[in-house]
Protein backbone atom coordinates (compact mmCIF):
# COMPACT_ATOMS: atom_id res chain seq x y z
CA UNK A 1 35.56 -19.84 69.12
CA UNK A 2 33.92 -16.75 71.08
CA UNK A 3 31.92 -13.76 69.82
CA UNK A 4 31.92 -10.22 71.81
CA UNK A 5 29.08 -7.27 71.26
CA UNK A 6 31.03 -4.76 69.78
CA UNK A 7 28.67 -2.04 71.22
CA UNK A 8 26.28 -1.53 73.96
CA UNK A 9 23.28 -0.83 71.47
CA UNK A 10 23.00 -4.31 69.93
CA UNK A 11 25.15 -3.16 66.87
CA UNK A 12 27.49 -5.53 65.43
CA UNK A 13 29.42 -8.49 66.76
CA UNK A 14 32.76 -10.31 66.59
CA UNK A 15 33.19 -13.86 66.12
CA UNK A 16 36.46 -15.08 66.50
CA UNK A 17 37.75 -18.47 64.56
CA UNK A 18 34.56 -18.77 62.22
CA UNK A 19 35.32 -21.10 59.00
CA UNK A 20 31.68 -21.96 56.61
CA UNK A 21 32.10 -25.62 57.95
CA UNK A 22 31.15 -24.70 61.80
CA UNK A 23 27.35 -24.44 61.39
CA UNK A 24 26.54 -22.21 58.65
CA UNK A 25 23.04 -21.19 59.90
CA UNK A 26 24.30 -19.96 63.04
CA UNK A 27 26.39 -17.10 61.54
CA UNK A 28 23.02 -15.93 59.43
CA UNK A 29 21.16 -15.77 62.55
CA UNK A 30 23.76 -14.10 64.12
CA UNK A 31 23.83 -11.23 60.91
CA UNK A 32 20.02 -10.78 60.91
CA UNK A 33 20.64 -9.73 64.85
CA UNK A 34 23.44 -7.75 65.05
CA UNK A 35 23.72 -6.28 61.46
CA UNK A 36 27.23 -6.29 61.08
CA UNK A 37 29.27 -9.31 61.87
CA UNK A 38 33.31 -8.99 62.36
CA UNK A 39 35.24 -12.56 61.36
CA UNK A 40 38.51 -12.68 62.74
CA UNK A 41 41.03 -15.35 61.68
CA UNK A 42 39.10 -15.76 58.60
CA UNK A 43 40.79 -17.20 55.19
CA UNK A 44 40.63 -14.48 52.80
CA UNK A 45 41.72 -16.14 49.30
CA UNK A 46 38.86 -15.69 46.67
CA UNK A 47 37.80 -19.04 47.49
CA UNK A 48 37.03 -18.86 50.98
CA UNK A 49 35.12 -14.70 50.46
CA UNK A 50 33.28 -16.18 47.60
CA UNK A 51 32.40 -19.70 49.88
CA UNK A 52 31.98 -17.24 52.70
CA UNK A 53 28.78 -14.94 50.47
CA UNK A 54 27.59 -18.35 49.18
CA UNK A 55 26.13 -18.60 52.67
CA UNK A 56 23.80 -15.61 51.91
CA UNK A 57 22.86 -16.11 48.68
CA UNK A 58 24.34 -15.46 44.82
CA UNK A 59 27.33 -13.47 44.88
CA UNK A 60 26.10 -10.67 42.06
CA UNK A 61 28.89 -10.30 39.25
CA UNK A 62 30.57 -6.46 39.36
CA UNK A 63 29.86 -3.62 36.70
CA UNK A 64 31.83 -2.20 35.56
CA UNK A 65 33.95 -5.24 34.53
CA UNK A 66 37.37 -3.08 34.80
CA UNK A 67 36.69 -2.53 39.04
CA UNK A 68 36.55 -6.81 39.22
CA UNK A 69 39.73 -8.48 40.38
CA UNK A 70 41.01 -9.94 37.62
CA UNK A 71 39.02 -13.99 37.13
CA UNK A 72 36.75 -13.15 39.65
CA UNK A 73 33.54 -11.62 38.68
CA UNK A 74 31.81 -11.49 41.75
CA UNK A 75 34.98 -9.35 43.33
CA UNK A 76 34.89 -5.75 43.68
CA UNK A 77 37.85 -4.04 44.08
CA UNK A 78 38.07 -0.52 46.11
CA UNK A 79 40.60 1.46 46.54
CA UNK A 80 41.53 5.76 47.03
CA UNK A 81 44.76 5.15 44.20
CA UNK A 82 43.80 6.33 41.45
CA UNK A 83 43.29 3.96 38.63
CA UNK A 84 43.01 0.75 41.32
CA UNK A 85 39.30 -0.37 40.91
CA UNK A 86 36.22 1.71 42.51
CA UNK A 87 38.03 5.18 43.36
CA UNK A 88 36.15 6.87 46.71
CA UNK A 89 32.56 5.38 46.56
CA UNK A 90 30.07 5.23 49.33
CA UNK A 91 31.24 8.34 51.54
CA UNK A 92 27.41 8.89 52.18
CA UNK A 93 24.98 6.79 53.96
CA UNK A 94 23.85 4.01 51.92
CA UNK A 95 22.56 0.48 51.83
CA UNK A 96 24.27 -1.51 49.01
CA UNK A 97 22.00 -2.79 45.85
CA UNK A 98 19.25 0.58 46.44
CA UNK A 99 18.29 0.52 43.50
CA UNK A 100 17.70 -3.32 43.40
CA UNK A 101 14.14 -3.11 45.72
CA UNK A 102 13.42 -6.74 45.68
CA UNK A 103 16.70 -7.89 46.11
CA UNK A 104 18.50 -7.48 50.06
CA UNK A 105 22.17 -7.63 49.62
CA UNK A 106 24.74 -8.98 51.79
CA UNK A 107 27.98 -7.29 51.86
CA UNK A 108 31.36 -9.02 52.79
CA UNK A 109 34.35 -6.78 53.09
CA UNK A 110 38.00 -7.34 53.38
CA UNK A 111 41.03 -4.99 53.81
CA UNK A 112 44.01 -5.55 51.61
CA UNK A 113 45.89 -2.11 52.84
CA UNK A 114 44.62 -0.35 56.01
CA UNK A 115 45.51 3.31 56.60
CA UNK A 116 47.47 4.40 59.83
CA UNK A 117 44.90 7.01 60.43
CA UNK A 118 41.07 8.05 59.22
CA UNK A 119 39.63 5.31 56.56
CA UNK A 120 36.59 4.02 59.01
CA UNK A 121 33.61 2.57 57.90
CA UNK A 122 30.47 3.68 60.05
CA UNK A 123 27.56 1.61 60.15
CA UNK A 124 23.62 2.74 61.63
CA UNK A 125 21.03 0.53 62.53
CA UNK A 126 17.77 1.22 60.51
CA UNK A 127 15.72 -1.50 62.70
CA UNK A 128 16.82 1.05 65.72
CA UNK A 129 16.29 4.28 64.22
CA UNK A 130 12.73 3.34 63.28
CA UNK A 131 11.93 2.48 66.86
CA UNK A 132 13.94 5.65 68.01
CA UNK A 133 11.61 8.12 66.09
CA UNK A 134 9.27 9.70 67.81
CA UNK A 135 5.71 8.12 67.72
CA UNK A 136 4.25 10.90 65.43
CA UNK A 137 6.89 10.95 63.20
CA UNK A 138 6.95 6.99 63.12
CA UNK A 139 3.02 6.77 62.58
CA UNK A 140 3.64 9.57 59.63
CA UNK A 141 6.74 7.48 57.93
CA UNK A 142 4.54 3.99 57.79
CA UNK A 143 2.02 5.55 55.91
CA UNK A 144 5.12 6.98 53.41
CA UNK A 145 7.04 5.99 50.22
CA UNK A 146 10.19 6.97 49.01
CA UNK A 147 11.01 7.57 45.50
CA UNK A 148 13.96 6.38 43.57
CA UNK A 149 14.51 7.58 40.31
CA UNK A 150 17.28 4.86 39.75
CA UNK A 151 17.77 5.34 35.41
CA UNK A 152 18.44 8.96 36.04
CA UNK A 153 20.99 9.02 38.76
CA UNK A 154 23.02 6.20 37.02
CA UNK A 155 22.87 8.01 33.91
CA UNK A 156 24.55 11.27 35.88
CA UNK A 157 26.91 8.74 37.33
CA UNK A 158 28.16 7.03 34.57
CA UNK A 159 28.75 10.22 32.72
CA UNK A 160 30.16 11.93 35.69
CA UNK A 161 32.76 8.81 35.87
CA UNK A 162 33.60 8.73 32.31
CA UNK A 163 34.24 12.70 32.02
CA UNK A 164 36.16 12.21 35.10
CA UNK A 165 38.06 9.05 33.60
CA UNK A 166 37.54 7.06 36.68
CA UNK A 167 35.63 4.59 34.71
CA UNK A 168 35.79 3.70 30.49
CA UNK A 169 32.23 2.83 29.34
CA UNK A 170 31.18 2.14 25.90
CA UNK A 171 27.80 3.72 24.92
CA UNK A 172 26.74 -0.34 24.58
CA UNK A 173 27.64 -0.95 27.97
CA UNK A 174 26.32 2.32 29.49
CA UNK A 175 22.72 1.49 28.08
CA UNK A 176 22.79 -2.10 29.13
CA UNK A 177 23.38 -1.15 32.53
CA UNK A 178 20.59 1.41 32.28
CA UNK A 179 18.40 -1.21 30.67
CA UNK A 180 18.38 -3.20 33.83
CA UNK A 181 17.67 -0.44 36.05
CA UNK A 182 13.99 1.29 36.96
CA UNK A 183 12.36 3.96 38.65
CA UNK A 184 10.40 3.27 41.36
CA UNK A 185 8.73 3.97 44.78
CA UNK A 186 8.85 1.86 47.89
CA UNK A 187 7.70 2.23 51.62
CA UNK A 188 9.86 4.22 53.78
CA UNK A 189 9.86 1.17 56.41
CA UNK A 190 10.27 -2.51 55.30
CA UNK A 191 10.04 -5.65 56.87
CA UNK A 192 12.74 -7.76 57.20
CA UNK A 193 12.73 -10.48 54.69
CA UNK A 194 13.93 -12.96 57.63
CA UNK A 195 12.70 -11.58 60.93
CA UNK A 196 9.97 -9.88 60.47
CA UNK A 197 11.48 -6.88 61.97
CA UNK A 198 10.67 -3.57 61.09
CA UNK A 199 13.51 -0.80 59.61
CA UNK A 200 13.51 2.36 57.66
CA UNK A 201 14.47 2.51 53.87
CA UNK A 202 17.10 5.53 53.35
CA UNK A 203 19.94 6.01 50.90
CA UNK A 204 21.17 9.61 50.43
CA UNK A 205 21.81 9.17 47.04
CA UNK A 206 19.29 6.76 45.98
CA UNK A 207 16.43 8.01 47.43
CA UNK A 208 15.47 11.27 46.27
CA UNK A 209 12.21 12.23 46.88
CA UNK A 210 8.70 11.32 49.05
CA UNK A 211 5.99 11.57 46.61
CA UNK A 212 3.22 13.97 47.76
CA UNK A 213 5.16 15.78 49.22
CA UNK A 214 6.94 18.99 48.07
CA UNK A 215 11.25 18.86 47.45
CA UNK A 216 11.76 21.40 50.32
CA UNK A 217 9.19 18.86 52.55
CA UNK A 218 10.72 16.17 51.88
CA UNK A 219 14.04 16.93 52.42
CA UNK A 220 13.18 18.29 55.80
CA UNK A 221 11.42 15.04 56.59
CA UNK A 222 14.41 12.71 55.36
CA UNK A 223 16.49 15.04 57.34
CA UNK A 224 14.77 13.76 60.80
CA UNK A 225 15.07 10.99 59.24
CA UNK A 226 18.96 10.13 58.80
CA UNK A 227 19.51 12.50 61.70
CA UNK A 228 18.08 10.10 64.40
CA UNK A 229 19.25 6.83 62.55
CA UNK A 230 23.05 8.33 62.18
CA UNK A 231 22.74 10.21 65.89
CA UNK A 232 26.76 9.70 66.44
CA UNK A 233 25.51 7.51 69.85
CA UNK A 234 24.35 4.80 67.53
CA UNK A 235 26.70 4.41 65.54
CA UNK A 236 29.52 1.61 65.13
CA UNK A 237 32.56 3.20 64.00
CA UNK A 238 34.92 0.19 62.41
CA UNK A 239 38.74 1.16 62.16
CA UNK A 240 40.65 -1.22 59.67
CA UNK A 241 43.39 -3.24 59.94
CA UNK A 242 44.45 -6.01 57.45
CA UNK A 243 43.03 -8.88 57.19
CA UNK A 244 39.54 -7.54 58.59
CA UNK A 245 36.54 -9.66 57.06
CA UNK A 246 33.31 -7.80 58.13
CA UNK A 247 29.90 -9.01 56.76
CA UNK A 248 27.07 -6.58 57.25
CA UNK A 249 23.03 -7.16 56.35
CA UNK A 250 21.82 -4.29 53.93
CA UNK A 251 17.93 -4.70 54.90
CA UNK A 252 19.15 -3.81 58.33
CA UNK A 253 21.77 -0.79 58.43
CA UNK A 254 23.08 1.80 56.54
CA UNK A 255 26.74 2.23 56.41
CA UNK A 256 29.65 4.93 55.19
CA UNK A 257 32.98 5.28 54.38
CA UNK A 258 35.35 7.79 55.66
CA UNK A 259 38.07 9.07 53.51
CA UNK A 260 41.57 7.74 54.93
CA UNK A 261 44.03 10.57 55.82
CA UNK A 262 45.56 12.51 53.06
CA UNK A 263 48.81 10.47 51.54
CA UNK A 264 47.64 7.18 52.89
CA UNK A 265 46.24 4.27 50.91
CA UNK A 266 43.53 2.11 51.65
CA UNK A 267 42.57 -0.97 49.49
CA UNK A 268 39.82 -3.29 49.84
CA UNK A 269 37.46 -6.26 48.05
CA UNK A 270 33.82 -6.65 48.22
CA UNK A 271 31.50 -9.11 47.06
CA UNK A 272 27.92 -8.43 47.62
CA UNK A 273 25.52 -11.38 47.21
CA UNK A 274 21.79 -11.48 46.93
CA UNK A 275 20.04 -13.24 49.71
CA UNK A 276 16.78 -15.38 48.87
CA UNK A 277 13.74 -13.81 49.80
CA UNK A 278 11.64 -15.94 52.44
CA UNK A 279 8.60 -15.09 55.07
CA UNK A 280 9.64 -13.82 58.20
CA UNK A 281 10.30 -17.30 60.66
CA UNK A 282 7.01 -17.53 63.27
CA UNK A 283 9.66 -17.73 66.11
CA UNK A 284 10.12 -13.85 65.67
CA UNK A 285 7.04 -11.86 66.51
CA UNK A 286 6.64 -9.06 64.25
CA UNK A 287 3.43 -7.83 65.49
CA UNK A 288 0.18 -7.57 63.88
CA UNK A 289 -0.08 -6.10 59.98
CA UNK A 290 -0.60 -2.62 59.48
CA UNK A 291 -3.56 -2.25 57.08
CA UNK A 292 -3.37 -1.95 53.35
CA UNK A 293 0.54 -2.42 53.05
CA UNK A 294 2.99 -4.74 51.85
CA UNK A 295 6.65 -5.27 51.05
CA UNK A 296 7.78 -8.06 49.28
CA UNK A 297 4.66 -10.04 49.55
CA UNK A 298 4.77 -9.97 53.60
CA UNK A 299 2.39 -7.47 55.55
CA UNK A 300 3.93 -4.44 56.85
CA UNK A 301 4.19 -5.00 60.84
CA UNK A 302 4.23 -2.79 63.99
CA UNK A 303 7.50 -3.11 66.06
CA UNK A 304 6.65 -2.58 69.22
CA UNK A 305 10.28 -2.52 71.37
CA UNK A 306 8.61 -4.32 74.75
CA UNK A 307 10.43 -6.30 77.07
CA UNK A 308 8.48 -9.17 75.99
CA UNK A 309 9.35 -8.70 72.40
CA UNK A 310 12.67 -8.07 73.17
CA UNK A 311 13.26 -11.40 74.74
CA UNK A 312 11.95 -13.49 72.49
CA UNK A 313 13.44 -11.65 69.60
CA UNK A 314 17.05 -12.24 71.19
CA UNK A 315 16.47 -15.80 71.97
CA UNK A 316 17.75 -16.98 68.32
CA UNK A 317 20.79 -15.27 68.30
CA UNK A 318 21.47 -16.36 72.27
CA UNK A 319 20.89 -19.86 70.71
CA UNK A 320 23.19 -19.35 67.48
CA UNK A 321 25.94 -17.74 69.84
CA UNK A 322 25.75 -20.66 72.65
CA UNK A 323 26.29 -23.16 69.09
CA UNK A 324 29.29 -21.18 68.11
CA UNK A 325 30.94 -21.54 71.37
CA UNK A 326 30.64 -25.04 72.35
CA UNK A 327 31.05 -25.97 68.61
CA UNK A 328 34.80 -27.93 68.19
């Protein structure tokens, strides 16, 4: 067993011959560093994907129930055929589960069908971009919230989908959905529900507004925004093949699809599972709590990129990795 950096910006890592019995806790210290973990070798029957998001959390069961793969509710099926589950979703920059604030998703991600050509998924680091941005900018985004005005957008969505027959949705079903879903506001940089590190909150279609600020402001401000956390330089650029298994943290990077080459097919399954919320582990500094803010019951921290909090930061992972290679 070996992993390899798959950049040279601390974005995403391959581990080669990972199974859930070779020390479980070393792979989720792994994610929260690197963002986006590749598994090669990796079983990918139902059982083993659904054992494999166990080790996050709950796997969260898929609406609507026609994109699941058929006795497996937690299994997402994604495809560009037309009429084969979820039909071209996520060619924006997203974080799965947006509209779910309290709840960070992990996303696991296999490829059934691979295209020859086109078809990537790009991932961005949002724990980079924030300490990227320039100092002014940063100390104007802490003080920040982004709005979300969840009901409406799914509404749009759902109706878009149905008119489009890409979806069938009862009006029952439609309003349950709805029912479960709010408006709200939340700080344009989190802290990471693990690490204590710091990141930006984006979603281009999720987030929609910064309140107090006029449309055409805050569209030029969310512009800076995604255009130093998706600068091309930063970003991991994942070309599939089958049998892929990628895991990726949603609290940590944004990610996008890119539409596979005209004529050629490209079918995948995702389960995304909901990871327990806990305080950020002492053995990661986080840096001292900016005042009068909170996410998710932790104080909002500064994230400071020194050498000295760089090397203690990286000292987990280095651990998990040095586990994972001398494990038998």
């Amino acid at each position: 067993m070996k992993t390899t950096e798959l950049t040279d910006f601390g974005l995403g890592l391959r581990v080669d011959g990972f199974t859930p019995a070779r020390r479980p806790e070393t792979l989720r210290t792994l994610l929260w560093e690197y963002g986006v973990l590749h598994l090669t070798g990796f079983p990918r029957d139902p059982e083993a994907l659904t054992a494999l998001a166990r080790l996050f959390g709950e796997p969260r069961t898929v609406f609507p129930a026609e994109h699941r793969m058929p006795g497996q509710p937690h299994v997402r099926l994604q495809s560009n055929v037309r009429g084969l589950g979820a039909n071209a979703g996520g060619q924006y920059w997203h974080a799965d589960g947006s509209f779910a604030p309290d709840t960070p998703l992990v996303t696991v991600l296999t490829c059934d069908e691979a295209p020859e050509a086109e078809g990537e998924t790009l991932f961005a680091d949002l724990r980079a971009g924030y300490t990227a941005l320039p100092g002014d900018l940063r100390d104007e985004v802490d003080g920040l919230d982004g709005g979300f005005p969840c009901r409406r957008i799914a509404e749009e969505d759902m109706r878009r989908a149905t008119a489009m027959r890409t979806v069938s949705l009862s009006e029952a079903e439609r309003s349950r959905q709805l029912a479960e879903l709010r408006d709200f506001v939340r700080p344009l940089v989190t802290t990471h529900h693990t690490t204590g590190r710091r990141a930006l909150v984006l979603n281009e279609h999720w987030l929609r507004e910064i309140p107090g600020r006029t449309p055409e402001e805050g569209r030029r401000l969310l512009g800076r925004l995604y255009e130093t956390v998706t600068r091309p330089a930063r970003v991991l650029r994942h070309h599939w093949s089958v049998g892929d298994v990628l895991v990726w943290d949603n609290a940590s990077v944004l990610h996008k699809a890119v539409p596979a080459a005209p004529g050629l097919r490209k079918i995948t399954r995702r389960i995304t599972t909901a990871v327990p919320v806990t305080e950020p582990s002492p053995a990661e500094p986080t840096g001292e709590p900016a005042p009068g803010r909170t996410t998710g019951g932790t104080a909002r921290r500064t994230a400071e990129d020194t050498s000295e909090h760089r090397g203690a930061r990286t000292a987990a992972p280095d651990r998990a990795r040095a586990a994972l290679a001398t494990t038998p």
